[in-house]
N, C-alpha and C. Protein backbone atom coordinates (compact mmCIF):
# COMPACT_ATOMS: atom_id res chain seq x y z
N UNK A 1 -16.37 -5.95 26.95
CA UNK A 1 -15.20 -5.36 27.58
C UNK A 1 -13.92 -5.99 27.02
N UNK A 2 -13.63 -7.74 27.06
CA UNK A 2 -12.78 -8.21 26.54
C UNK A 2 -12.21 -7.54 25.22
N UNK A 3 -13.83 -7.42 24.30
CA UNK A 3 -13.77 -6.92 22.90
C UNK A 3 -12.76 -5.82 22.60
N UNK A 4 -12.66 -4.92 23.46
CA UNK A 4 -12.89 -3.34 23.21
C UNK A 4 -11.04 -3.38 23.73
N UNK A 5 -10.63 -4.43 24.39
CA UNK A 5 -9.20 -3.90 25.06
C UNK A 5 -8.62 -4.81 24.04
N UNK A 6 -9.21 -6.08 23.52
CA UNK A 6 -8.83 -6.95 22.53
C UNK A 6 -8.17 -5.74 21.09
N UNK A 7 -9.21 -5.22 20.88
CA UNK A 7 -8.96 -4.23 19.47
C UNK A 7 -7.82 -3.49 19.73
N UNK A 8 -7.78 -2.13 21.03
CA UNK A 8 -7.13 -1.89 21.51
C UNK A 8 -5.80 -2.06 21.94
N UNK A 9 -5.51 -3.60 22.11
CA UNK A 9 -3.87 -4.12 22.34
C UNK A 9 -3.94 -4.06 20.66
N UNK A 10 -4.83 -4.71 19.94
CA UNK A 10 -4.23 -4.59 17.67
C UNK A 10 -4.07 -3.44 17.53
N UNK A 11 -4.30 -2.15 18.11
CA UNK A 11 -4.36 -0.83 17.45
C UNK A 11 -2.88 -0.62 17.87
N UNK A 12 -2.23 -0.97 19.17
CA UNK A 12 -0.76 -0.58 19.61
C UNK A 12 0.45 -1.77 18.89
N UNK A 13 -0.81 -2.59 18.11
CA UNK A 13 0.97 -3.64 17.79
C UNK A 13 1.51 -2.80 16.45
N UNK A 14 2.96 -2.82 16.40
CA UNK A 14 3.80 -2.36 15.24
C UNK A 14 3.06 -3.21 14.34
N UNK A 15 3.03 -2.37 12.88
CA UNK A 15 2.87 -2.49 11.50
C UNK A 15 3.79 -3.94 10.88
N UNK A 16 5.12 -3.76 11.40
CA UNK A 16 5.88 -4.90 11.16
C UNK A 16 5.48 -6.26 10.86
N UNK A 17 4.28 -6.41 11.47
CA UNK A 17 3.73 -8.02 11.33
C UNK A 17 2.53 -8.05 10.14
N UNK A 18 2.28 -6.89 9.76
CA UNK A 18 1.42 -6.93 8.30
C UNK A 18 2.10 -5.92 7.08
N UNK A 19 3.39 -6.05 7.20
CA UNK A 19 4.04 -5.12 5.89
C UNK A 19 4.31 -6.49 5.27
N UNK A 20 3.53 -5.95 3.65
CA UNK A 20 3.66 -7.21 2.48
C UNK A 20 5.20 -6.73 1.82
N UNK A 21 5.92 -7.76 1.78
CA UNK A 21 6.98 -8.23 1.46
C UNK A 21 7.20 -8.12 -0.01
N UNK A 22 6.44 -9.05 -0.40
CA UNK A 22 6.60 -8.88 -2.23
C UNK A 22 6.09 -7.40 -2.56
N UNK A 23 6.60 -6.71 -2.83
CA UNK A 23 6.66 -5.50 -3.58
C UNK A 23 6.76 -5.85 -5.20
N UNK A 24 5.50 -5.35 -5.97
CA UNK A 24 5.60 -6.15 -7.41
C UNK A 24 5.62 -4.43 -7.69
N UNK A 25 6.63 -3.86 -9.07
CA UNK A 25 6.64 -3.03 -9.87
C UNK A 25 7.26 -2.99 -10.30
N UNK A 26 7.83 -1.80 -11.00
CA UNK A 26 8.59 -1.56 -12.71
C UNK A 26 9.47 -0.69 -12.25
N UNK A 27 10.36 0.12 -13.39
CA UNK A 27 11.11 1.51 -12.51
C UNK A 27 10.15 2.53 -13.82
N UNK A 28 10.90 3.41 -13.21
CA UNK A 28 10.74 4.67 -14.02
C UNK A 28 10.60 4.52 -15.51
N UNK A 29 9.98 5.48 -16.42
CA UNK A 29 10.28 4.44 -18.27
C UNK A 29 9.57 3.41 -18.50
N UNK A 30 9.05 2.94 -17.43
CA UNK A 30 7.93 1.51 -18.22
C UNK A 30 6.65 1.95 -18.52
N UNK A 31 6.54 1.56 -19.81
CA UNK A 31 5.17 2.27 -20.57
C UNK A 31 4.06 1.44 -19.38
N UNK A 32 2.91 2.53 -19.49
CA UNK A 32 1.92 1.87 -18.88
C UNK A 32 1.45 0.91 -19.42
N UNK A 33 1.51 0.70 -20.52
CA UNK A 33 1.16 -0.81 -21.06
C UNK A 33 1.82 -1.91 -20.00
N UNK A 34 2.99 -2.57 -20.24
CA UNK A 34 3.60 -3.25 -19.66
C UNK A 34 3.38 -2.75 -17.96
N UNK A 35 2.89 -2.16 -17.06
CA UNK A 35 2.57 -1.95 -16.04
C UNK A 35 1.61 -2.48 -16.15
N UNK A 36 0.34 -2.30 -16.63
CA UNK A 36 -0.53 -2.69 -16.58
C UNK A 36 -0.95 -4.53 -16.91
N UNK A 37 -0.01 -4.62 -17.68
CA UNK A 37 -0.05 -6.22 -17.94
C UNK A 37 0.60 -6.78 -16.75
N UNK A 38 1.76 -5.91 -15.72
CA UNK A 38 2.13 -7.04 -15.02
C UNK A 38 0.96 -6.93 -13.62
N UNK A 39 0.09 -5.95 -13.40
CA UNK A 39 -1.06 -5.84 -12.56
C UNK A 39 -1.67 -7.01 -12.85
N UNK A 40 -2.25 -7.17 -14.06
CA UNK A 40 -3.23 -8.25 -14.74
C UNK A 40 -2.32 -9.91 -14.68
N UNK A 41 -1.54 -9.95 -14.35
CA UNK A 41 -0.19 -10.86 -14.04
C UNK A 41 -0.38 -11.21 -12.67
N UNK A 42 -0.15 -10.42 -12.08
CA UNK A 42 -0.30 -10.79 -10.49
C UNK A 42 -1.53 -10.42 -10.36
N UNK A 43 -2.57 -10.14 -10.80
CA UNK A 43 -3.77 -9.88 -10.49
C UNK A 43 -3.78 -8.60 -9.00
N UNK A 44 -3.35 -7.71 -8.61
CA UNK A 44 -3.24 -6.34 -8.14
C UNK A 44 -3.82 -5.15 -8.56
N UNK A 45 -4.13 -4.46 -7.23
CA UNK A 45 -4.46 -3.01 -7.80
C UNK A 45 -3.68 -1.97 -8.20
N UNK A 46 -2.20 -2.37 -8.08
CA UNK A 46 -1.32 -0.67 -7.62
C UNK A 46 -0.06 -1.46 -8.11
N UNK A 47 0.67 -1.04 -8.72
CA UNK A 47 2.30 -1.23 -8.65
C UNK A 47 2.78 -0.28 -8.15
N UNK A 48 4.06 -0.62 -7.87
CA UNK A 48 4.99 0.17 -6.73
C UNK A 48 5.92 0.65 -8.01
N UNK A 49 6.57 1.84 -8.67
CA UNK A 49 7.08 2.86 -9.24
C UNK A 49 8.60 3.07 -8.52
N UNK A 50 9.60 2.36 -8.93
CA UNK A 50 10.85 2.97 -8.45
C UNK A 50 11.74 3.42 -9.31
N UNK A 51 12.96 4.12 -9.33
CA UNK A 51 13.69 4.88 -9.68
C UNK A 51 15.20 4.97 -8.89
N UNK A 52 16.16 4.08 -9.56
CA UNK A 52 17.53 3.98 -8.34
C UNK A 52 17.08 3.08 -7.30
N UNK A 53 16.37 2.33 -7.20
CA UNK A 53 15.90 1.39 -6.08
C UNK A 53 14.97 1.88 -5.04
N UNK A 54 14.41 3.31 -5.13
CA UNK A 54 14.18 4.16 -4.38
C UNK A 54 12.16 4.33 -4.99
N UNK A 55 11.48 3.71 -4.38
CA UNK A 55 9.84 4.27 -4.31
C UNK A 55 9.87 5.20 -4.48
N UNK A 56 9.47 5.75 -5.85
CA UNK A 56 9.07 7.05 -5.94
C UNK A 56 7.32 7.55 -6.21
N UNK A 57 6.98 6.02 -6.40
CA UNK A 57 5.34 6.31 -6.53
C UNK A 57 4.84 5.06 -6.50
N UNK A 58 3.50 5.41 -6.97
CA UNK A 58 2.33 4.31 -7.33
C UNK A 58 1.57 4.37 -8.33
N UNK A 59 1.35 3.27 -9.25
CA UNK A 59 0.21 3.46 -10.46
C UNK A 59 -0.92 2.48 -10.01
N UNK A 60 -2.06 3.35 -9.49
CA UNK A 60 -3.55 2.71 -9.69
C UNK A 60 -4.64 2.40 -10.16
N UNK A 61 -5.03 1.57 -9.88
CA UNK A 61 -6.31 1.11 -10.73
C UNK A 61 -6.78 2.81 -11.47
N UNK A 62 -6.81 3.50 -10.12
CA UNK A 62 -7.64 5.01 -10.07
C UNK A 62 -6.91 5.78 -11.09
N UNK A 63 -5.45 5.62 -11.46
CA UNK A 63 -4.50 6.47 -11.91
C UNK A 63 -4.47 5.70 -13.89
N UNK A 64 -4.56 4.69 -14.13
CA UNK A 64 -5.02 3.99 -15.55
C UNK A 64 -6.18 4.39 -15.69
N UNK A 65 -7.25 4.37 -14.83
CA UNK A 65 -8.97 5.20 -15.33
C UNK A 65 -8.80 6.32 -15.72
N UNK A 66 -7.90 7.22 -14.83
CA UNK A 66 -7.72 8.60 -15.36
C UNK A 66 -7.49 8.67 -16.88
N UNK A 67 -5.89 8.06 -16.82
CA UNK A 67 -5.34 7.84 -18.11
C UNK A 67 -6.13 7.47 -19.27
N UNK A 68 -6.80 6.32 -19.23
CA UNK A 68 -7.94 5.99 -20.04
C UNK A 68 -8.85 7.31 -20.22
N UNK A 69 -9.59 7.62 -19.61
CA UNK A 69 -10.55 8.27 -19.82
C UNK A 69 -10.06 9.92 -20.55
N UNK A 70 -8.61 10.34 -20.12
CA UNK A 70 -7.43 11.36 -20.64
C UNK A 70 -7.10 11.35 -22.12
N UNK A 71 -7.82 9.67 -22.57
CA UNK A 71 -6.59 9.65 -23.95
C UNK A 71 -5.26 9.78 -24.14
N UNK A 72 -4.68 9.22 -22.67
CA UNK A 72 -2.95 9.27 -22.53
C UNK A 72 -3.15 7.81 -23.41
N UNK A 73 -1.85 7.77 -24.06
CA UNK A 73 -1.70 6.47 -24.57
C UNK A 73 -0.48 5.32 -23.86
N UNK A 74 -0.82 4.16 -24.17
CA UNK A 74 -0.36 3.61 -23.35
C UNK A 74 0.89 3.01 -23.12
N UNK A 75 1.69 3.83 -23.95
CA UNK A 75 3.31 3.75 -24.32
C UNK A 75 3.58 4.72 -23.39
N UNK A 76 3.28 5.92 -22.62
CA UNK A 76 3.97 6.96 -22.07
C UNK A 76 4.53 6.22 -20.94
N UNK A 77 5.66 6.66 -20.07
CA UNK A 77 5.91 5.96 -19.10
C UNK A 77 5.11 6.12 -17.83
N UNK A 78 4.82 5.20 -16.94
CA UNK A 78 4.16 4.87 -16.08
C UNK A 78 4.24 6.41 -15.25
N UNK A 79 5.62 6.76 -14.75
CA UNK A 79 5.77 8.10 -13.95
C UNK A 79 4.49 9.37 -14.82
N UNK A 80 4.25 9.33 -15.59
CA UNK A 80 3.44 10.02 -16.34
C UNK A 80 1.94 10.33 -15.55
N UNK A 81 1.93 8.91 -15.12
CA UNK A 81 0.52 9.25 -14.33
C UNK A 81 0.32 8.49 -13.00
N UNK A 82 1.77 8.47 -12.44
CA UNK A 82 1.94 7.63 -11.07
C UNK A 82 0.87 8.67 -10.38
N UNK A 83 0.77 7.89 -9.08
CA UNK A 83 0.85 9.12 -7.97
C UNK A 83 2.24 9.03 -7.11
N UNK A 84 2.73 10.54 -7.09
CA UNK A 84 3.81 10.11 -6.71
C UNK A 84 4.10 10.62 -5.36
N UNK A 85 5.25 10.37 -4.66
CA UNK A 85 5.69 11.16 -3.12
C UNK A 85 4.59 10.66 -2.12
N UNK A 86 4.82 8.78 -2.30
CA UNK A 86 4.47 7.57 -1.40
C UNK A 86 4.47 8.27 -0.01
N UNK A 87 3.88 8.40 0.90
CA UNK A 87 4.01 8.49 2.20
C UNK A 87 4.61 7.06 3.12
N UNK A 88 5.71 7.31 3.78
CA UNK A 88 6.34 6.42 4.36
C UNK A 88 6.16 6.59 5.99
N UNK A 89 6.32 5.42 6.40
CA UNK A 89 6.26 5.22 7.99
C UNK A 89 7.51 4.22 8.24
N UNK A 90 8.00 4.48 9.86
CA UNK A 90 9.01 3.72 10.19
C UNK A 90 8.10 2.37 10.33
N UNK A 91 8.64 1.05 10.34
CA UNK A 91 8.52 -0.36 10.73
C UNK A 91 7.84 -0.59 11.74
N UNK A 92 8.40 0.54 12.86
CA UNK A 92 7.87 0.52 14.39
C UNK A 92 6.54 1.21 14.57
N UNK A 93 6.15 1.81 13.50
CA UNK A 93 5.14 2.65 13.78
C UNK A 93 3.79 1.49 14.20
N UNK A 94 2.84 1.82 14.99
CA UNK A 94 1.69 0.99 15.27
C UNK A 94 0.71 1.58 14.31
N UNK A 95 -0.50 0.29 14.80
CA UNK A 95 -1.34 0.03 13.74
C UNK A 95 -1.92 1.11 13.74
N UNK A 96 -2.53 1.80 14.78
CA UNK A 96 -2.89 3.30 15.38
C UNK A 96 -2.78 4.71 14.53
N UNK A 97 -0.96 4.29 14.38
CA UNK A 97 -0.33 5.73 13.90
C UNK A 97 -0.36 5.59 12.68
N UNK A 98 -0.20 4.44 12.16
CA UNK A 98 -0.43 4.35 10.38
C UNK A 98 -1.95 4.74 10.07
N UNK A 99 -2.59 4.03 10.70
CA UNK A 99 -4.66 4.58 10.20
C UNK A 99 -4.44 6.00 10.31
N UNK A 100 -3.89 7.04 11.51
CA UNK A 100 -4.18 8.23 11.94
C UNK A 100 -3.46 8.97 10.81
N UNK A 101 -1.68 8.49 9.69
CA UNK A 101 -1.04 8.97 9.32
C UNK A 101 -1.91 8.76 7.67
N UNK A 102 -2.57 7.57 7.45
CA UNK A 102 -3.79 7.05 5.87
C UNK A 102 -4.82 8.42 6.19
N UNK A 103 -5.27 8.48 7.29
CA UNK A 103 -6.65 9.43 7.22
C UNK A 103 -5.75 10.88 7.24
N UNK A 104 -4.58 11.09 8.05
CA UNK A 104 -5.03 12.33 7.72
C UNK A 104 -4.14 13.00 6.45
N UNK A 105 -3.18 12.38 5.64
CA UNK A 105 -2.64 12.54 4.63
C UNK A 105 -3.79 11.83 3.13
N UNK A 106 -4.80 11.74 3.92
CA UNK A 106 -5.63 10.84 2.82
C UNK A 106 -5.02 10.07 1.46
N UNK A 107 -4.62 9.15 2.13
CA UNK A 107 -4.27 7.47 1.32
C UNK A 107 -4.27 6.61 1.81
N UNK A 108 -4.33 5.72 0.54
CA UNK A 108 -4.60 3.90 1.11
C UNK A 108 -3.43 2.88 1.63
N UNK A 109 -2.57 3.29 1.24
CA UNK A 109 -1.11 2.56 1.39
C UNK A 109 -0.26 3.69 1.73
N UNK A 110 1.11 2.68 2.42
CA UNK A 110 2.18 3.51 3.18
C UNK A 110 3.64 2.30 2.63
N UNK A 111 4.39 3.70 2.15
CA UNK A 111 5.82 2.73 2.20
C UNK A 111 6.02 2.27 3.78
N UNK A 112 6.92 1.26 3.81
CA UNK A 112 7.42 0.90 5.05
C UNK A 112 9.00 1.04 5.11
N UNK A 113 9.51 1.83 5.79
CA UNK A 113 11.05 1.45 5.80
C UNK A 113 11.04 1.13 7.14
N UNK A 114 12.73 0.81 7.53
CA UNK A 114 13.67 0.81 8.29
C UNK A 114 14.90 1.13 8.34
N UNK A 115 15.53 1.96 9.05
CA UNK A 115 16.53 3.21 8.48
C UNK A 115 16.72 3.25 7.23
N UNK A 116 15.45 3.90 6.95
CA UNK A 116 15.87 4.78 5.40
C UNK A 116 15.48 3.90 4.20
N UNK A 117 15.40 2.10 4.94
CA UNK A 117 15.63 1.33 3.89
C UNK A 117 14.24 0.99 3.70
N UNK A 118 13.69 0.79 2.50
CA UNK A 118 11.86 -0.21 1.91
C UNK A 118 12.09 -1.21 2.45
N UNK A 119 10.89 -1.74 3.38
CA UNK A 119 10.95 -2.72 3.77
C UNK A 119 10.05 -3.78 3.09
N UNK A 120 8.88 -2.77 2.80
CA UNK A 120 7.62 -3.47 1.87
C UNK A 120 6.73 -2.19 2.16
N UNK A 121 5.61 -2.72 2.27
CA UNK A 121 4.27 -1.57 2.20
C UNK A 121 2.92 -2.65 2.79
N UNK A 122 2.37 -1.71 3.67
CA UNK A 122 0.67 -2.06 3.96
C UNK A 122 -0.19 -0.63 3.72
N UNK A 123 -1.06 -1.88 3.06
CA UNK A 123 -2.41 -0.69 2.94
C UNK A 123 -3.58 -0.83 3.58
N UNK A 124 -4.17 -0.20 3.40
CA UNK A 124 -5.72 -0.04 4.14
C UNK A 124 -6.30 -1.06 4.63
N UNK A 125 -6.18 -1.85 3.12
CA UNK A 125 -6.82 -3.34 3.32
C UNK A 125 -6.19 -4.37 3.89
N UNK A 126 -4.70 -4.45 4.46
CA UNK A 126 -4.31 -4.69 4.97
C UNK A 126 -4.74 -4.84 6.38
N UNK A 127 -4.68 -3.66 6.43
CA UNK A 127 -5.11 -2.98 8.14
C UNK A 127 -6.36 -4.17 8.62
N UNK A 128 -7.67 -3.55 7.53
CA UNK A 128 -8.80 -3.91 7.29
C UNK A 128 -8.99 -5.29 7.50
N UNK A 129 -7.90 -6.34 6.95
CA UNK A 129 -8.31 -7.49 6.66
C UNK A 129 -7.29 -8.06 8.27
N UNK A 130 -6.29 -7.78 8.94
CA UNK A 130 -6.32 -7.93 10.26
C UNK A 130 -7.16 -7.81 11.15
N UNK A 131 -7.85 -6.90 11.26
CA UNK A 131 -8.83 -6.26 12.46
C UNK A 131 -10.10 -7.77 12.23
N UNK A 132 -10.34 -7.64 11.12
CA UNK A 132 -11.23 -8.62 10.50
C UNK A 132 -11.17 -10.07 11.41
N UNK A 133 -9.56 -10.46 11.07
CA UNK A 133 -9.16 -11.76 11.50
C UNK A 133 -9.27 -11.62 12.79
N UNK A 134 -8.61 -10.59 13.66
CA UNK A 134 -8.89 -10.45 15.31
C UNK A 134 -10.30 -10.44 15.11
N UNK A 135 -11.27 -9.64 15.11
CA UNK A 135 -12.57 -9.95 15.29
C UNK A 135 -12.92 -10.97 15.03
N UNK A 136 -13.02 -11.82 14.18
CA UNK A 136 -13.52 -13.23 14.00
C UNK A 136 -12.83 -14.40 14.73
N UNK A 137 -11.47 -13.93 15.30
CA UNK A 137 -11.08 -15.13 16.26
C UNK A 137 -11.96 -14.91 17.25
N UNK A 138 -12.23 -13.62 17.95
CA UNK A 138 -12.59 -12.88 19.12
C UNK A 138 -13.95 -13.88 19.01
N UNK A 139 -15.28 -13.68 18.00
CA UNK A 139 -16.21 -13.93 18.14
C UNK A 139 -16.09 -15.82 17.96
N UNK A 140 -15.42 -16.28 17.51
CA UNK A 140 -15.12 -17.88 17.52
C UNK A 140 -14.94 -18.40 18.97
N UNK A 141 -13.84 -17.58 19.65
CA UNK A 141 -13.97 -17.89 21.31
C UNK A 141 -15.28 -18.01 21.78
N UNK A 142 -16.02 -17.40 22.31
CA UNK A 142 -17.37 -16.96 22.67
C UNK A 142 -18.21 -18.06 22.68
C-alpha cells in the first residue's frame, strides 16, 4: 500500500527536479562528422540541434545508423538527418503528463522550457532511472 501511493506522490512531482541542465550540441551546418565526435566526447546518445538559440531538433544514435546505412556522407549538415520538431513541455508539467505526452507522441525525450525559454530536457531514461531510485529507497526502508 505504502508502495503504490509512494510511486503515485513521484508520478505528480513536476519534471523540474530531473530536467538535465547541460544540454551538449552544435547549431545548424555542423557536419555530422563533428556531431558525432562530440557524442563520442561526452560519451551520449543524442545531441540537441539548435538554430538562433532555438532547439530545433535531435541527432541520434538511431538517426547516424540511418545515415550510415543511407550512404549520407558525413560532411552533410547534421539538420540533414536530425529528427526534428522536439516536443516540448512546460517545467511544471508532472512526471505523469510527460510519460502520457513520450507515449502518446511516441518519443524518448522532451524539450523543457519555461516561458518560451529551454530550460534543459529529460528523457525516458531519465524518468526511468528516478522511479528506479524511489523504488530502491522504498525497498531499503523495509
Amino acid at each position: 500500500m505504502l508502495h503504490s501511493h509512494s510511486m503515485g506522490k513521484m508520478m505528480n512531482e513536476p519534471i523540474r527536479n530531473m530536467v538535465t541542465k547541460r544540454l551538449i550540441g552544435v547549431i545548424t551546418g555542423t557536419p555530422i562528422r563533428i556531431g558525432v565526435q562530440r557524442m563520442v566526447e561526452f560519451d551520449i546518445s543524442f545531441l540537441v540541434i539548435t538554430r538562433n538559440g532555438k532547439v530545433v531538433g535531435f541527432m541520434t544514435d538511431a538517426d547516424i545508423k540511418r545515415a550510415v546505412a543511407n550512404g549520407v556522407s558525413m560532411d552533410v549538415p547534421v539538420e540533414e538527418i536530425m529528427t526534428p520538431d522536439p516536443i516540448s513541455v512546460d517545467i511544471n508539467t508532472t512526471v505523469r503528463e510527460a510519460l502520457d505526452t513520450m507515449s502518446r507522441k511516441r518519443v524518448t525525450r522532451l524539450v523543457v522550457t519555461s516561458d518560451g525559454e529551454v530550460e534543459g530536457i529529460v528523457t525516458l531514461r531519465d524518468l526511468e532511472d528516478i522511479s528506479r531510485q524511489k523504488i530502491e529507497t522504498f525497498i531499503s526502508r523495509e
